[in-house]
Protein backbone atom coordinates (compact mmCIF):
# COMPACT_ATOMS: atom_id res chain seq x y z
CA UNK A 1 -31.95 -32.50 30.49
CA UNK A 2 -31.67 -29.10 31.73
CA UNK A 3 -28.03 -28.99 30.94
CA UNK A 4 -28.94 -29.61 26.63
CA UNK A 5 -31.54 -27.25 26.63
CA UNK A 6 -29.48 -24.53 28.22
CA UNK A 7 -26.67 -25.35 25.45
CA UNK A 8 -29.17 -25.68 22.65
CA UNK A 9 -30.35 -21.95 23.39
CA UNK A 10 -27.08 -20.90 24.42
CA UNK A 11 -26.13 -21.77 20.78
CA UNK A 12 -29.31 -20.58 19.18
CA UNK A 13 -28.37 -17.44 20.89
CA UNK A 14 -25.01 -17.40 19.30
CA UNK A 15 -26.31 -18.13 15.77
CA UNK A 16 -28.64 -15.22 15.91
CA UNK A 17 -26.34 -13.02 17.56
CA UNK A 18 -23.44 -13.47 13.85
CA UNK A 19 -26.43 -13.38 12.02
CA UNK A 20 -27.37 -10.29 13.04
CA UNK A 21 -23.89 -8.85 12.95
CA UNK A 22 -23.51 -10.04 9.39
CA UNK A 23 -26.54 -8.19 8.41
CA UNK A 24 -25.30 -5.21 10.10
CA UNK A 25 -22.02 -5.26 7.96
CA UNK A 26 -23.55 -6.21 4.99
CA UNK A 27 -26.04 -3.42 5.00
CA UNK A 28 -24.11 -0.51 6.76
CA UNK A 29 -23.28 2.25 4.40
CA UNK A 30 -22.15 5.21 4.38
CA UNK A 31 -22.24 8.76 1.75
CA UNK A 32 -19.03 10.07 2.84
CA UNK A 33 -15.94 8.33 1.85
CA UNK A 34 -13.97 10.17 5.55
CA UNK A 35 -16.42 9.60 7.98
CA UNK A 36 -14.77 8.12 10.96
CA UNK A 37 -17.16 5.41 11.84
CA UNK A 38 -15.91 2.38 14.30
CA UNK A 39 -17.65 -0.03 12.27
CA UNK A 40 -15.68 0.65 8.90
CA UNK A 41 -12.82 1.26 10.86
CA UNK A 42 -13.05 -2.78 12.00
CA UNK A 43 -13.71 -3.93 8.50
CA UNK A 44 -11.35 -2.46 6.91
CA UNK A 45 -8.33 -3.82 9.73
CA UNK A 46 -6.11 -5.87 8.46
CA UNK A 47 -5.92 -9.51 9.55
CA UNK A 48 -3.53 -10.81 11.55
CA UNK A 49 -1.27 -13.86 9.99
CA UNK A 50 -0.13 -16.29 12.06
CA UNK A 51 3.68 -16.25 12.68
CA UNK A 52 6.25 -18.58 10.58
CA UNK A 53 7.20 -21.42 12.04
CA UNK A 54 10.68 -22.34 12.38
CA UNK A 55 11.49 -26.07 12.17
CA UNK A 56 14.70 -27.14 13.82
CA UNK A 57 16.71 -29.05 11.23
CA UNK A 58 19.05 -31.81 12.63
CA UNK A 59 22.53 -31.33 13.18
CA UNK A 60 25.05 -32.93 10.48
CA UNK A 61 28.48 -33.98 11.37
CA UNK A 62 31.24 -31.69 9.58
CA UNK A 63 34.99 -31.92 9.71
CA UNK A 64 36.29 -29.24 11.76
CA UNK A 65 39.40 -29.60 11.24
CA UNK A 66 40.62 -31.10 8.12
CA UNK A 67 44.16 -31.89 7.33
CA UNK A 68 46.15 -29.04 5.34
CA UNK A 69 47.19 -29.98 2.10
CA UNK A 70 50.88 -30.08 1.20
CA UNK A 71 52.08 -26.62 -0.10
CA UNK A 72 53.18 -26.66 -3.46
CA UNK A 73 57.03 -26.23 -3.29
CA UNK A 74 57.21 -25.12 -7.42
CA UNK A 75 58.14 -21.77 -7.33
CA UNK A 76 57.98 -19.91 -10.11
CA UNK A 77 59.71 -16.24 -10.84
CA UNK A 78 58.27 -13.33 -10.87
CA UNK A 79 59.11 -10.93 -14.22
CA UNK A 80 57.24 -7.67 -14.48
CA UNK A 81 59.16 -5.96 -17.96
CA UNK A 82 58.83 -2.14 -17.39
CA UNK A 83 57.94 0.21 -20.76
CA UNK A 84 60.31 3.27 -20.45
CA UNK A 85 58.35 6.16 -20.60
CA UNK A 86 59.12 9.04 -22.67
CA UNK A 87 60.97 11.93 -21.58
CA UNK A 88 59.09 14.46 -20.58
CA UNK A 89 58.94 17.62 -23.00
């Protein structure tokens, strides 16, 4: 019996306790828009995002080594026609 009671105001405590902090936020203002107060400083943190998780994909069997194609034995020539130029002047 002891044991609940002691949890019941343990958590009473707790309740009263955000409560009051939530008041305290919701209320606190300042005039100045630079004053260097602790308070603002915390509300206006950023929040930490939990980290991506990576999910390890199975592994897929690939040919490593696949056989070489036949090289194409058509050879063709190569003719590159040349425009004179003109002679200098």
């Amino acid at each position: 019996m002891p044991r609940r009671l002691t949890t019941r105001v343990l958590a009473i405590v707790v309740i009263l306790a955000m409560a009051a902090l939530g008041l305290h936020v919701a209320l606190h203002w300042h005039g100045q828009d630079f004053d260097n107060c602790q308070a603002c400083h915390v509300g206006h943190a950023a929040i930490p995002q939990p980290a991506a998780r990576l999910v390890a994909q199975s592994t897929r069997p690939v040919a490593r080594f696949a056989p070489a194609e036949a090289p194409a034995v058509d050879l063709e020539p190569v003719c590159t026609h040349r425009i004179p130029r003109a002679p200098p002047v």
